[in-house]
N, C-alpha and C. Protein backbone atom coordinates (compact mmCIF):
# COMPACT_ATOMS: atom_id res chain seq x y z
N UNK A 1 40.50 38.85 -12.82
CA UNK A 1 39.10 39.16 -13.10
C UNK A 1 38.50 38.13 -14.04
N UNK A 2 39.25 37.52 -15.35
CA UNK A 2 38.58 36.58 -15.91
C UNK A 2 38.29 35.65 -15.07
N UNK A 3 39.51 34.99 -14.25
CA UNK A 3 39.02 34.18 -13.66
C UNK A 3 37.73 33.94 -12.69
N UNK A 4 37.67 35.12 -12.31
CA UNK A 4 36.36 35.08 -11.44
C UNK A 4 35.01 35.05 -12.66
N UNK A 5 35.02 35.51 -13.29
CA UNK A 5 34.17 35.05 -14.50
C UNK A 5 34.10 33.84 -14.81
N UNK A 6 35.02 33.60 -14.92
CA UNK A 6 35.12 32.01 -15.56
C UNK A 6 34.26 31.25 -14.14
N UNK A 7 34.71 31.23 -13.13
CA UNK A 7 34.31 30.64 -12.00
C UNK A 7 32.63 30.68 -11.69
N UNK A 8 32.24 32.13 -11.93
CA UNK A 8 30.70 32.07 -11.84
C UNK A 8 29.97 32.03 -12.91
N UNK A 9 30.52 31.89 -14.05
CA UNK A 9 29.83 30.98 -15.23
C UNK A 9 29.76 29.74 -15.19
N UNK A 10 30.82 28.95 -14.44
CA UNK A 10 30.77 27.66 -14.09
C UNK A 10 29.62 27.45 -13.01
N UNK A 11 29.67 28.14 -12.13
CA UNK A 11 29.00 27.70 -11.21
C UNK A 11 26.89 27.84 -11.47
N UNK A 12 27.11 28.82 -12.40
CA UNK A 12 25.98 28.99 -13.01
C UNK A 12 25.83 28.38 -13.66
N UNK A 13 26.38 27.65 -14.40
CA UNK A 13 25.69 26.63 -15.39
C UNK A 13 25.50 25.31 -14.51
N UNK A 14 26.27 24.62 -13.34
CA UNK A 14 25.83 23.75 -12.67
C UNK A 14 24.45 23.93 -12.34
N UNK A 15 24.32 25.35 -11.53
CA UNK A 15 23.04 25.10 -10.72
C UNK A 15 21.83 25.22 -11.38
N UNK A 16 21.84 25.35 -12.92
CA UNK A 16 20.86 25.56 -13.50
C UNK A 16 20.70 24.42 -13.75
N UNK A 17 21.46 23.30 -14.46
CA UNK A 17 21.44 22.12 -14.32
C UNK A 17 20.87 21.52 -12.90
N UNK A 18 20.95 21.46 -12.20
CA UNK A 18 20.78 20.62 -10.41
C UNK A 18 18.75 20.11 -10.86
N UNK A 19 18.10 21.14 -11.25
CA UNK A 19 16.92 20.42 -11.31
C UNK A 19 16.39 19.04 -12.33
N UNK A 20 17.68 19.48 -13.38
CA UNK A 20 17.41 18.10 -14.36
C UNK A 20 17.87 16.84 -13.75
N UNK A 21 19.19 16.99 -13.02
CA UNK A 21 20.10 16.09 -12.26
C UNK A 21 18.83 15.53 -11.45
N UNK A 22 18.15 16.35 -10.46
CA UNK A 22 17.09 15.73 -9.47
C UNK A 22 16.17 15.33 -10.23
N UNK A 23 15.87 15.12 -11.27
CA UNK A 23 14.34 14.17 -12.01
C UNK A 23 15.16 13.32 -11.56
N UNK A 24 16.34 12.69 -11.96
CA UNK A 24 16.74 11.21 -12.21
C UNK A 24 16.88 10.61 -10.80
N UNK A 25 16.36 10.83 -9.78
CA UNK A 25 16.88 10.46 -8.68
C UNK A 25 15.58 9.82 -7.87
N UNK A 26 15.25 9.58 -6.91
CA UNK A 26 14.30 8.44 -6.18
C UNK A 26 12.94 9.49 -5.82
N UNK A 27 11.98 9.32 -6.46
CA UNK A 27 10.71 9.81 -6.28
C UNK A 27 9.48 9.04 -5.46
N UNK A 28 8.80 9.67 -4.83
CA UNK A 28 7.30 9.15 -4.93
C UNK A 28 6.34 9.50 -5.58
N UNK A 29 5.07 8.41 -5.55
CA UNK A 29 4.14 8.78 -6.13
C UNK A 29 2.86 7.96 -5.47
N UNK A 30 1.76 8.57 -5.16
CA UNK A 30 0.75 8.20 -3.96
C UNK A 30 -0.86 8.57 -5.24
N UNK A 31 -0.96 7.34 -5.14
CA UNK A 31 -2.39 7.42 -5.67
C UNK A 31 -3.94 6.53 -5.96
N UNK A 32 -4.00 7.07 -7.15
CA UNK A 32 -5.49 5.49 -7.81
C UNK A 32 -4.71 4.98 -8.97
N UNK A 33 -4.88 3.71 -8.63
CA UNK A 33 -4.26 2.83 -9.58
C UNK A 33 -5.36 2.90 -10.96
N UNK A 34 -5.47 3.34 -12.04
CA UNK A 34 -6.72 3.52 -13.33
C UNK A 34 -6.35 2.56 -13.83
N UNK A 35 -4.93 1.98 -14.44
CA UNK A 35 -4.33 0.83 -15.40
C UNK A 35 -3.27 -0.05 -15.14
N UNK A 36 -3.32 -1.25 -15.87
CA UNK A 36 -2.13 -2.02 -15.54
C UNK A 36 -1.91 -2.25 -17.09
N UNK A 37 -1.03 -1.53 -17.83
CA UNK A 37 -1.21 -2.11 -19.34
C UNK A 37 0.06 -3.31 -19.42
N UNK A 38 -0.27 -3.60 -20.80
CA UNK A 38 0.35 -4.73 -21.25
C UNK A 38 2.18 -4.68 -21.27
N UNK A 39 2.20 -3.68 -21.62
CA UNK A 39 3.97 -3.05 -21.66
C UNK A 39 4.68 -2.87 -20.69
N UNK A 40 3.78 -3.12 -19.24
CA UNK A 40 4.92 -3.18 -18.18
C UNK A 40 4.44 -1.95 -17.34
N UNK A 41 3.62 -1.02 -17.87
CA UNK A 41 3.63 0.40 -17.33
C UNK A 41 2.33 0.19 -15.96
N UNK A 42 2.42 1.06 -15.19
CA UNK A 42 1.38 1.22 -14.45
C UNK A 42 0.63 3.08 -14.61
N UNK A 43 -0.85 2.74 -14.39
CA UNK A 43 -0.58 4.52 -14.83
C UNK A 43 -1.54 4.93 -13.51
N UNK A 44 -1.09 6.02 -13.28
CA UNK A 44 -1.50 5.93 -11.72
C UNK A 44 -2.34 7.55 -11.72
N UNK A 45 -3.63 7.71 -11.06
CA UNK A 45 -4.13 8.83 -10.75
C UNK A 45 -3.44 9.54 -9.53
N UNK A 46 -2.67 10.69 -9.34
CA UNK A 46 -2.20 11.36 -8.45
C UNK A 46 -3.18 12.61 -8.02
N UNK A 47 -3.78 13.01 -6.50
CA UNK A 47 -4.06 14.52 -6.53
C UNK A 47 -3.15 15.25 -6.51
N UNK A 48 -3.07 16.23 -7.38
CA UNK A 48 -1.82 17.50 -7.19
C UNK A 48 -2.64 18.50 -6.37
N UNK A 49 -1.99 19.76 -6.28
CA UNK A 49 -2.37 21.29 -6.08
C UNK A 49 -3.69 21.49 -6.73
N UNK A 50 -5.29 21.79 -6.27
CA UNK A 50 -6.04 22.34 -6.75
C UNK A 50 -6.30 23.92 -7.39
N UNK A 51 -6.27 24.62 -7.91
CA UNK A 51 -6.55 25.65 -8.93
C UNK A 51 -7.38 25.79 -9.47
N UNK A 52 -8.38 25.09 -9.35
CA UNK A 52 -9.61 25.57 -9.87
C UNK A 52 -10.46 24.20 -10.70
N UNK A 53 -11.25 24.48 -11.85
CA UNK A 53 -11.88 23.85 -11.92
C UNK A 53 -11.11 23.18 -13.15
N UNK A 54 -10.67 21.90 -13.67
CA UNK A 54 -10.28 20.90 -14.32
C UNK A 54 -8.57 20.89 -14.06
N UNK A 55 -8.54 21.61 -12.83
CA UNK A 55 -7.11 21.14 -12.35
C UNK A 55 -6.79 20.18 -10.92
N UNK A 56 -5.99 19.44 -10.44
CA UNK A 56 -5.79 18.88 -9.66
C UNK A 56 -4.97 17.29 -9.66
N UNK A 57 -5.85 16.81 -10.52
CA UNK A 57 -5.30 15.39 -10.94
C UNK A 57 -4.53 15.10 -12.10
N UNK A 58 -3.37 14.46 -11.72
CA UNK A 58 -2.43 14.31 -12.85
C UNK A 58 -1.83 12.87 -12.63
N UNK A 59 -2.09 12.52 -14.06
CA UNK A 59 -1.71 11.08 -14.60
C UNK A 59 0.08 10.86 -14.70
N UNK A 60 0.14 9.93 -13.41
CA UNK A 60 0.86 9.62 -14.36
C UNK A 60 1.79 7.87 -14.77
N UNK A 61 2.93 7.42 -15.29
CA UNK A 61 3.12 5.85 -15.35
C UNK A 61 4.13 5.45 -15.22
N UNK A 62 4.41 4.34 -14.57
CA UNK A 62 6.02 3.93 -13.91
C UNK A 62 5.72 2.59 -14.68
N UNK A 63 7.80 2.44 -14.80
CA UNK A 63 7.77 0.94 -15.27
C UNK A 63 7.63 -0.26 -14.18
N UNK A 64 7.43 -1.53 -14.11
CA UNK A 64 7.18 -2.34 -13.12
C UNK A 64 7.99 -3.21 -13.55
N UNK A 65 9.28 -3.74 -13.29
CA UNK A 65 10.20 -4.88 -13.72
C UNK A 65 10.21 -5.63 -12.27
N UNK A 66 10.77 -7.20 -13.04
CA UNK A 66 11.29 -8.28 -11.90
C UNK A 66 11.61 -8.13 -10.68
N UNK A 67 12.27 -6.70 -10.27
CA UNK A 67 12.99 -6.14 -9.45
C UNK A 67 12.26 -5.51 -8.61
N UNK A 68 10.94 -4.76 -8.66
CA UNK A 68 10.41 -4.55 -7.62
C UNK A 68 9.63 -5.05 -6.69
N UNK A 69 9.66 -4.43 -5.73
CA UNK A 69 8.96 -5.01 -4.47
C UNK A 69 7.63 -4.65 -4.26
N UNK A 70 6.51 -5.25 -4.30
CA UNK A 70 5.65 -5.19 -4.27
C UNK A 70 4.82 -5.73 -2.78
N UNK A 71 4.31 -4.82 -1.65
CA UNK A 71 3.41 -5.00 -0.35
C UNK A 71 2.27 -4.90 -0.41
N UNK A 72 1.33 -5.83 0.27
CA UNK A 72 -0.44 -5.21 0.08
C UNK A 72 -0.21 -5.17 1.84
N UNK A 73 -1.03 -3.73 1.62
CA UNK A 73 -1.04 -3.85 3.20
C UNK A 73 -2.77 -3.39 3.42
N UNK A 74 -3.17 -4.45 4.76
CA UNK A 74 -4.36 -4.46 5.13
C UNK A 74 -4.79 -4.03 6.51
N UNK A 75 -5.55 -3.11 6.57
CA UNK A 75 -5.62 -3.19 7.82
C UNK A 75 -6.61 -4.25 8.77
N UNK A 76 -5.73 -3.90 10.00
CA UNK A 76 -6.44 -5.40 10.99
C UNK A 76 -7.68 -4.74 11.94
N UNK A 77 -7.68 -3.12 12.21
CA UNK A 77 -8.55 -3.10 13.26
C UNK A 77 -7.97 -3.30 14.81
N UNK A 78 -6.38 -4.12 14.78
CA UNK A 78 -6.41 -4.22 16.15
C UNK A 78 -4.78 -3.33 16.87
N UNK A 79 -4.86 -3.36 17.59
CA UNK A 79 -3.38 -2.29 17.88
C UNK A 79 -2.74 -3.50 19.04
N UNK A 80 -1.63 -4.23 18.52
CA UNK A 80 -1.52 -4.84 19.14
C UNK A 80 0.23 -4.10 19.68
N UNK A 81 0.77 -3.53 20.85
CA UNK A 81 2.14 -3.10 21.13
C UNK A 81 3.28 -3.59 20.86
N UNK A 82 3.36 -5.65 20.59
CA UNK A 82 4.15 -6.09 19.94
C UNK A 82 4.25 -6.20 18.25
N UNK A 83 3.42 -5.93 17.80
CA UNK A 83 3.27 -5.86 16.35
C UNK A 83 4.47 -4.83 15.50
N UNK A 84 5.12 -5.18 14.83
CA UNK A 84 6.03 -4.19 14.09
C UNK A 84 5.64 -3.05 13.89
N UNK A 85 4.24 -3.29 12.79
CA UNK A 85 3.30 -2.25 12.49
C UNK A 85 1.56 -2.28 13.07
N UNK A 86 1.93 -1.94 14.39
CA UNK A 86 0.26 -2.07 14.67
C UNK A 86 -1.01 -1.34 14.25
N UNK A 87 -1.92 -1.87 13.89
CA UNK A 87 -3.12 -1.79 13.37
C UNK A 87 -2.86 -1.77 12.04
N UNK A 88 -1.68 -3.17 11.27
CA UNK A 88 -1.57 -3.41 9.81
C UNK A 88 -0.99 -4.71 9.90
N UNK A 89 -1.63 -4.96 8.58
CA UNK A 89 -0.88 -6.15 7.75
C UNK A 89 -0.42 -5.92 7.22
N UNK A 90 0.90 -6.70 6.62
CA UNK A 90 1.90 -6.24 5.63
C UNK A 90 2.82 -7.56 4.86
N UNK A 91 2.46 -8.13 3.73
CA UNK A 91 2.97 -9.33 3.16
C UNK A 91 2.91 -9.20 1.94
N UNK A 92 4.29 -9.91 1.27
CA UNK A 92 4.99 -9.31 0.29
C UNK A 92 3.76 -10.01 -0.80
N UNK A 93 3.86 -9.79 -1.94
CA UNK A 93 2.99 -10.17 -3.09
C UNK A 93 4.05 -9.79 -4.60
N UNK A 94 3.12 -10.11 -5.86
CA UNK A 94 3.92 -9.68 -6.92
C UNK A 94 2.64 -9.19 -7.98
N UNK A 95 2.91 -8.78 -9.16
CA UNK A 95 2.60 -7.83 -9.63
C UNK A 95 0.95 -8.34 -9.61
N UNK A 96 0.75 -9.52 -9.78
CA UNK A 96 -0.80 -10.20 -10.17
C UNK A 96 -1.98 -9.47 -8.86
N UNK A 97 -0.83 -9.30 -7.27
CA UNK A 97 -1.91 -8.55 -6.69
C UNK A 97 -2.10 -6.98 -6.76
N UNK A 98 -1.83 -6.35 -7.71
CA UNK A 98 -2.17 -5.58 -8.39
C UNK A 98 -4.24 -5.43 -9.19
N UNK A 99 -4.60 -4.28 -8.85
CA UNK A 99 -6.06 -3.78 -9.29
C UNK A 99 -5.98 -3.03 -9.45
N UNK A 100 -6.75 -2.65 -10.96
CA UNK A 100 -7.34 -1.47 -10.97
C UNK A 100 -8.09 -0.60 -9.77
N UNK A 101 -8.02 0.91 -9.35
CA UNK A 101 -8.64 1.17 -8.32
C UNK A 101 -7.83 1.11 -6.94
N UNK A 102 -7.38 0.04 -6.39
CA UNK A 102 -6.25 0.17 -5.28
C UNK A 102 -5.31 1.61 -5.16
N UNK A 103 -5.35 2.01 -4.18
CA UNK A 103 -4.37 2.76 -3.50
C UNK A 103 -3.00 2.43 -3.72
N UNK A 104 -2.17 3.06 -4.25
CA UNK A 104 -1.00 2.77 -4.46
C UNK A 104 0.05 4.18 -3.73
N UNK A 105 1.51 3.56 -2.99
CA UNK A 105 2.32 4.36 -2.99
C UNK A 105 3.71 3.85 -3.62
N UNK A 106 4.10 4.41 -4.65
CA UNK A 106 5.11 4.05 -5.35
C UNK A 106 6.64 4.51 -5.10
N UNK A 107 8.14 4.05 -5.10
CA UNK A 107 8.88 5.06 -5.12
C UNK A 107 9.73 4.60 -6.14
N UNK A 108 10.02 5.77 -7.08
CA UNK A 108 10.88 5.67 -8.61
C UNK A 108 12.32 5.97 -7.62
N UNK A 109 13.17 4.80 -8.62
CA UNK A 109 14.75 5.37 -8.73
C UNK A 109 15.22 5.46 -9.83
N UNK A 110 15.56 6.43 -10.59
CA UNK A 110 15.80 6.88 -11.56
C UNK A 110 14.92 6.94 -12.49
N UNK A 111 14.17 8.00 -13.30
CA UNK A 111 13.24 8.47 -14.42
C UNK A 111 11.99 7.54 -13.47
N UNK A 112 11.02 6.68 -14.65
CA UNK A 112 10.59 6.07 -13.73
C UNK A 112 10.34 4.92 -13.63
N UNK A 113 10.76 4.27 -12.98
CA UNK A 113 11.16 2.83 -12.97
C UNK A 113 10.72 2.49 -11.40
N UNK A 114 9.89 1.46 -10.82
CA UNK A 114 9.46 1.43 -9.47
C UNK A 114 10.29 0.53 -8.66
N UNK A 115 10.77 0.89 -7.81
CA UNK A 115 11.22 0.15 -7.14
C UNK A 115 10.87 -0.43 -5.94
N UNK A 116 9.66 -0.10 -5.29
CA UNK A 116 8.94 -0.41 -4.44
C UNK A 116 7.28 0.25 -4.97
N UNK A 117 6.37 -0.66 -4.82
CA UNK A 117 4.98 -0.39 -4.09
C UNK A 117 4.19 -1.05 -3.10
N UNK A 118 3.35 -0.10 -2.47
CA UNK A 118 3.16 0.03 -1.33
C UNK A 118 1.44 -0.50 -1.93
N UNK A 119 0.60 -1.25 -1.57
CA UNK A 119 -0.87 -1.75 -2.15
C UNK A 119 -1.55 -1.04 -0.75
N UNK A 120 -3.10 -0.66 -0.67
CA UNK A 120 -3.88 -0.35 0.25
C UNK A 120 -5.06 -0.42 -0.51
N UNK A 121 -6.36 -0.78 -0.16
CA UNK A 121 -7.44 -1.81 -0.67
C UNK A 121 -8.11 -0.54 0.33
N UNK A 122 -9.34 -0.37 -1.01
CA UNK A 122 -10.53 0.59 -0.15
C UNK A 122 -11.37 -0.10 0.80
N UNK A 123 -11.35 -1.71 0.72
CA UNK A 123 -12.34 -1.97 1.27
C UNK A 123 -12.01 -2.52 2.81
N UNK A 124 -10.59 -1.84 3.41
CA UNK A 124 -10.12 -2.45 4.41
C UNK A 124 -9.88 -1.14 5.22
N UNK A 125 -10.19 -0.08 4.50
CA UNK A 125 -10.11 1.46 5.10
C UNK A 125 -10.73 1.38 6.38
N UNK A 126 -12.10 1.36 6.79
CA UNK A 126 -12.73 1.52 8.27
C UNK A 126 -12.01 0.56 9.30
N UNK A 127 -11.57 -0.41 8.91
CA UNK A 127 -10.93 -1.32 10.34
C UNK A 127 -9.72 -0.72 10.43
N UNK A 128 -8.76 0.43 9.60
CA UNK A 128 -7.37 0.66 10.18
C UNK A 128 -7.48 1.81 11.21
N UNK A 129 -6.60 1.84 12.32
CA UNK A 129 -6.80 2.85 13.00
C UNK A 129 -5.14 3.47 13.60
N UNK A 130 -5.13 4.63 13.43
CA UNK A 130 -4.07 5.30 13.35
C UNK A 130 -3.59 5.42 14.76
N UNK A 131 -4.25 5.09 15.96
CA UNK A 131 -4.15 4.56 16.90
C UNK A 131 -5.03 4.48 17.87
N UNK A 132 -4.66 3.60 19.11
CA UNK A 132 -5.81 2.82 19.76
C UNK A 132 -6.67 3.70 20.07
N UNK A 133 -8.29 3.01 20.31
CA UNK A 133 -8.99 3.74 20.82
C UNK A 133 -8.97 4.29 22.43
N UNK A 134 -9.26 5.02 22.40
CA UNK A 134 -9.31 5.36 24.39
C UNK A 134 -10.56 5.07 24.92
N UNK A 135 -10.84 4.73 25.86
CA UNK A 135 -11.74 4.39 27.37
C UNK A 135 -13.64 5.22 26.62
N UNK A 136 -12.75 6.48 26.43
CA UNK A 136 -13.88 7.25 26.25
C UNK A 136 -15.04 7.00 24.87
N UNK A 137 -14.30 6.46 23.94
CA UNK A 137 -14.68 6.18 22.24
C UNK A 137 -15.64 5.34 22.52
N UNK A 138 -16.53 5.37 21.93
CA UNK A 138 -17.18 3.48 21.77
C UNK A 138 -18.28 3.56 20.10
């Protein structure tokens, strides 16, 4: 009988633990870029869950080191079937093409530290198309 005690005290204290274990592990984060400060950080506008009135948006800031990968992707407007990614551009850049305002999708590996972002430019929004037009559109 202790032992079975012993066993689901163990096992209870793991799984209460499991949600701290998962912060440290590979996140996203999809938003408005507000800052690029001096320390390395990026601080990023996210929409969360709405609730009412002064809830929804939550701040928040990843580190940006040597190591990440940084894409601006543009859209072209055209859907071409050989294209990797049709109806996009996609070419690597480093932190300088970075703006305030840009669309950002980020993904943290461990706490938050970026290891990839993803750039998207408001002003290239109307030419992307999620796919081709048909016969009937004009």
């Amino acid at each position: 009988m202790t032992r079975k005690i012993g066993l689901v005290l163990v096992a209870a204290l793991l799984l209460s633990s499991a949600p701290a274990l998962a912060a440290d592990g590979e996140g996203k984060i999809s938003g408005r870029l507000v800052d690029i400060r001096p320390d390395g950080k990026l601080v990023i506008e996210e929409q969360g869950p709405w609730k009412g009135p002064g809830t929804g948006l939550v701040t928040r800031a990843v580190d940006i080191t040597p190591d990440t990968s940084i894409r601006v992707v543009r859209a072209t407007g055209r859907w071409e079937p050989t294209d990797p990614v049709p109806g996009y551009d996609i070419e690597k850049a480093d932190f300088r093409a970075l703006k305030s305002g840009d669309m950002v999708t980020v993904i943290t590996g461990g706490r938050s530290t970026a290891v990839s972002i993803d750039v998207v430019r408001p002003e290239g929004a109307d030419a992307g198309l999620a796919s081709p037009r048909s016969g009937s559109e004009k």
